[in-house]
Protein backbone atom coordinates (compact mmCIF):
# COMPACT_ATOMS: atom_id res chain seq x y z
CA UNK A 1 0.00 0.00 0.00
CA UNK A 2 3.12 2.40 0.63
CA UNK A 3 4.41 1.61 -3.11
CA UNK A 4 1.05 2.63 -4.38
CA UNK A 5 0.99 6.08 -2.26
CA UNK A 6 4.44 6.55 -3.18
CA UNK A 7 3.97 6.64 -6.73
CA UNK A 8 1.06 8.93 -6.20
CA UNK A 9 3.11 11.51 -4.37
CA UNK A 10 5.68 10.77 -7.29
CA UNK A 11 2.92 11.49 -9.75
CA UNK A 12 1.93 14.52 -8.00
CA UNK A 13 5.33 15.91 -7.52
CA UNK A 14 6.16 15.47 -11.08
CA UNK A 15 3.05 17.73 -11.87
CA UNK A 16 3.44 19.62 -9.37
CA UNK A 17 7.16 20.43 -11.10
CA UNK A 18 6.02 20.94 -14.81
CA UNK A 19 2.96 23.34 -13.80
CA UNK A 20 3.23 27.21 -12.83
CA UNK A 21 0.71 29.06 -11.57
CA UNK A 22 0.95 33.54 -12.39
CA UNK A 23 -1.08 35.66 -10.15
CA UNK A 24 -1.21 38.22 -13.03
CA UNK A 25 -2.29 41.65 -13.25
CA UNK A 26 -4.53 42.18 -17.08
CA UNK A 27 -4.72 45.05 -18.85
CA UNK A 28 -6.75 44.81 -22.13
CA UNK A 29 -7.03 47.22 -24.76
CA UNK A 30 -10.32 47.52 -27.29
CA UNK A 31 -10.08 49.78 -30.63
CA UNK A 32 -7.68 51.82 -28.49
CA UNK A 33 -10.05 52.01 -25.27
CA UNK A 34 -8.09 50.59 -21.90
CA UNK A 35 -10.19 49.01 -19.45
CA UNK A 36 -8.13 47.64 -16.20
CA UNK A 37 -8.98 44.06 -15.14
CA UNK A 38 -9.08 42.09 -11.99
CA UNK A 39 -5.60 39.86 -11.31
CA UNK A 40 -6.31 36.53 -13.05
CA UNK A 41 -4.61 33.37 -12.79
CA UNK A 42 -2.70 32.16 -16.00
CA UNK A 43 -1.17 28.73 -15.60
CA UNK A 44 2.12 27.41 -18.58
CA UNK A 45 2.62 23.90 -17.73
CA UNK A 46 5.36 21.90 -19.56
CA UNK A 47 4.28 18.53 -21.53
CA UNK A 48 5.86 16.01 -23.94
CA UNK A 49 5.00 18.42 -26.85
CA UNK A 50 5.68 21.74 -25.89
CA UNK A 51 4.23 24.37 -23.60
CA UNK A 52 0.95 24.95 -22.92
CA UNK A 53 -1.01 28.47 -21.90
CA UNK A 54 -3.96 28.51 -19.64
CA UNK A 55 -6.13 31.64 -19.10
CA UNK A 56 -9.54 30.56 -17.99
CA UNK A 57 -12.57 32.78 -16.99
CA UNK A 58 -11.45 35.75 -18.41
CA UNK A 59 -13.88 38.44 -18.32
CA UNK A 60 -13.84 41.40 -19.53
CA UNK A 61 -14.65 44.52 -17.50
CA UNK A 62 -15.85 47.93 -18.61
CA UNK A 63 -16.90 50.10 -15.98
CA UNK A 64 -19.38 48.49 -13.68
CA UNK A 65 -20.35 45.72 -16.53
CA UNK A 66 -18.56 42.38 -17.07
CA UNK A 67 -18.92 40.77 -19.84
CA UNK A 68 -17.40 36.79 -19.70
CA UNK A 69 -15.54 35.79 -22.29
CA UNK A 70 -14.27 32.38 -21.62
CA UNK A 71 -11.36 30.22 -21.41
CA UNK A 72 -8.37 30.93 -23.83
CA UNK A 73 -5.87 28.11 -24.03
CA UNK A 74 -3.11 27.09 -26.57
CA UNK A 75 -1.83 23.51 -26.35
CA UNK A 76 1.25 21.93 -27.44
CA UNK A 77 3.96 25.80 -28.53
CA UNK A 78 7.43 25.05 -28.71
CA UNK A 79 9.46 27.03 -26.36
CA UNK A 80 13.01 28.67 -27.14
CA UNK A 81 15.03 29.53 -23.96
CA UNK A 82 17.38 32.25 -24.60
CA UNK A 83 18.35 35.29 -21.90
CA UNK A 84 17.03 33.45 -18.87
CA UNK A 85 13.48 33.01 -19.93
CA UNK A 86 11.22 30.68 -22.05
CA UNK A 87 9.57 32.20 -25.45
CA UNK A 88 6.43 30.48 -27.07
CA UNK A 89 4.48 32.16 -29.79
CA UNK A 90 1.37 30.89 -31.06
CA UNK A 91 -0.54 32.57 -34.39
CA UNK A 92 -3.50 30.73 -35.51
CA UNK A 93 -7.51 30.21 -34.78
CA UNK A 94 -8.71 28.59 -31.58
CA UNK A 95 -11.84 27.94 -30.47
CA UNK A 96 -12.47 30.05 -26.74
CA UNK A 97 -14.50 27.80 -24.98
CA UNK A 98 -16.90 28.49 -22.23
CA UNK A 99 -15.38 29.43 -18.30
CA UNK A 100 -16.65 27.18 -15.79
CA UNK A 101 -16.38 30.19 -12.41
CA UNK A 102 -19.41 29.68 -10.20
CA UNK A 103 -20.84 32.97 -11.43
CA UNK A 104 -21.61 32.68 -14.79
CA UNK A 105 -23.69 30.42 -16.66
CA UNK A 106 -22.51 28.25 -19.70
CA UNK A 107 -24.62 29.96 -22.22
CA UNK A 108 -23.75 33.63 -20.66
CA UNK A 109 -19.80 32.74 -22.08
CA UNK A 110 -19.39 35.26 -25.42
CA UNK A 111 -16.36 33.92 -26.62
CA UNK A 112 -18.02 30.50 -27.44
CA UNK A 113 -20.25 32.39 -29.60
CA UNK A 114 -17.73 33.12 -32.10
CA UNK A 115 -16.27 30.27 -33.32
CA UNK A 116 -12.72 29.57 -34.02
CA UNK A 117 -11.14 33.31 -33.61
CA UNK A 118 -7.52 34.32 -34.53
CA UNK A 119 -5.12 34.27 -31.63
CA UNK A 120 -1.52 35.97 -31.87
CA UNK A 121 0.20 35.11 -28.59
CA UNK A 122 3.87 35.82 -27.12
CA UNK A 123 4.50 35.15 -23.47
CA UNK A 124 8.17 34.88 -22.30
CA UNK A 125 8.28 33.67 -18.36
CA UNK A 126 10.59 32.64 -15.45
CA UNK A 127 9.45 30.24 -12.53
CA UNK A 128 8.66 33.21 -11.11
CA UNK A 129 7.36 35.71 -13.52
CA UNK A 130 5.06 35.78 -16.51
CA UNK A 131 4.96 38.86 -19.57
CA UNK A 132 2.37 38.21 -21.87
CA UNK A 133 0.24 39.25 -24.90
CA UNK A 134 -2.51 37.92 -26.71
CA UNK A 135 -4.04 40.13 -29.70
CA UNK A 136 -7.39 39.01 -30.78
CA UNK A 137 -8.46 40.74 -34.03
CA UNK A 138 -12.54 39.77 -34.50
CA UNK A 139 -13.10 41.71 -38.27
CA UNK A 140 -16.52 40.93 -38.49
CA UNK A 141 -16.56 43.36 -35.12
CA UNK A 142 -14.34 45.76 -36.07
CA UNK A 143 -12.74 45.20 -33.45
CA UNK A 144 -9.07 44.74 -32.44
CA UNK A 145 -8.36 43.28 -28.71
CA UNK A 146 -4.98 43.52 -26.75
CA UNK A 147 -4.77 41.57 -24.20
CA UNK A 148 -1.83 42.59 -21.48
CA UNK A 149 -0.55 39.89 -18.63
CA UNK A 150 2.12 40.55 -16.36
CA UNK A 151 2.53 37.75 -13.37
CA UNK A 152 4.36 36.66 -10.79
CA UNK A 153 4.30 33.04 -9.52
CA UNK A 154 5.47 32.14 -6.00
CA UNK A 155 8.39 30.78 -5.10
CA UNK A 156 8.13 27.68 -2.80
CA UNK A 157 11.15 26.60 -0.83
CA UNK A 158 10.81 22.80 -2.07
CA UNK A 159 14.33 22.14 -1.28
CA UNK A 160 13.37 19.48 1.16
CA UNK A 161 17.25 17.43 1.23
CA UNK A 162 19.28 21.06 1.57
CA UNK A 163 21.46 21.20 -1.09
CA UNK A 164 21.11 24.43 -2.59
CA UNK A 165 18.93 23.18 -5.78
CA UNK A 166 15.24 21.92 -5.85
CA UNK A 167 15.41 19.09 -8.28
CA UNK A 168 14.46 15.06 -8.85
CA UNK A 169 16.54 14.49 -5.60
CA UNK A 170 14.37 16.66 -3.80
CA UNK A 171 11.56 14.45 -4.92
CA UNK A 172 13.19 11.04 -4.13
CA UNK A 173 13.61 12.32 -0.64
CA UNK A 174 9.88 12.85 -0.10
CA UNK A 175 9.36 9.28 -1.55
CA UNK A 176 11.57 7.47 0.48
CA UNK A 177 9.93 9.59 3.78
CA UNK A 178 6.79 8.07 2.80
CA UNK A 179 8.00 4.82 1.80
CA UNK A 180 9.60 4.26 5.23
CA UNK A 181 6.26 5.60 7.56
């Protein structure tokens, strides 16, 4: 039963390792128009086939209205690490698909509405920081939509054997804990 809740924690820790999470501040831009936006949470996690970009729930706020968009996420962007950070770019359609917050209903989601919409996004990030932008040009609107994110992630002390580097050691040493209680 140990092995078994071992390889669980193993599992978890290896997720736990190729996700971060960006407490990010959002700025988006309409036609020119700036409307500030809550913080959001944008999660990059790191699979067998490249990066991938979460930012789910976004809504858009204009004075005292909201309007929810949805959930924008790219899947599978190569990323080139250069200066100290990781680059991914991804130009083409997606499909927004509808947030899932507790507030809104599924049929109250706009971007769903529109189909597959063009998405230019750059993001270059850190462990601990996140710059992105997403443009979203809808021409049947008229409408040209800069999207803004700048994050910061928090840095967890997960350095549990003490040798000045978090790594798969750091792992093993939480495996063999449980392994052995």
């Amino acid at each position: 039963m140990k092995k078994v809740f071992a390889l669980l924690a193993a599992a978890c820790c290896a997720m736990a390792l190729s996700a971060t999470t960006y407490s990010s501040h959002l700025k988006v831009v309409i036609n020119g128009e700036s409307a500030e936006q809550d913080q959001v949470q944008v999660v990059v996690t790191k699979g067998d086939n490249g990066y991938n970009l979460s930012l789910k729930n976004f809504c858009l706020t204009i004075g005292d209205a909201v309007m929810p968009v949805g959930n924008i996420e790219v899947t599978n962007v190569e990323g080139v690490d250069e200066y100290g950070y990781t680059t991914i770019h991804h130009n083409s359609p997606l499909a927004i698909t509808p947030g899932n917050d507790g507030v809104h209903l599924e049929d109250e989601w706009v971007g769903p509405m529109l189909g597959e919409v063009p998405i230019d996004l750059t993001a270059r990030f850190t462990d601990s920081a996140l710059n992105a932008n997403i443009d979203i040009v809808l021409a049947m609107l008229g409408q040209t939509i800069e999207v803004s994110l700048f994050g910061v992630a928090p840095v967890l002390n997960t350095d549990v054997n003490k040798d000045g580097e978090v790594s798969v050691a750091d792992v093993n040493v939480i495996i063999d804990y449980i392994l052995k209680h």
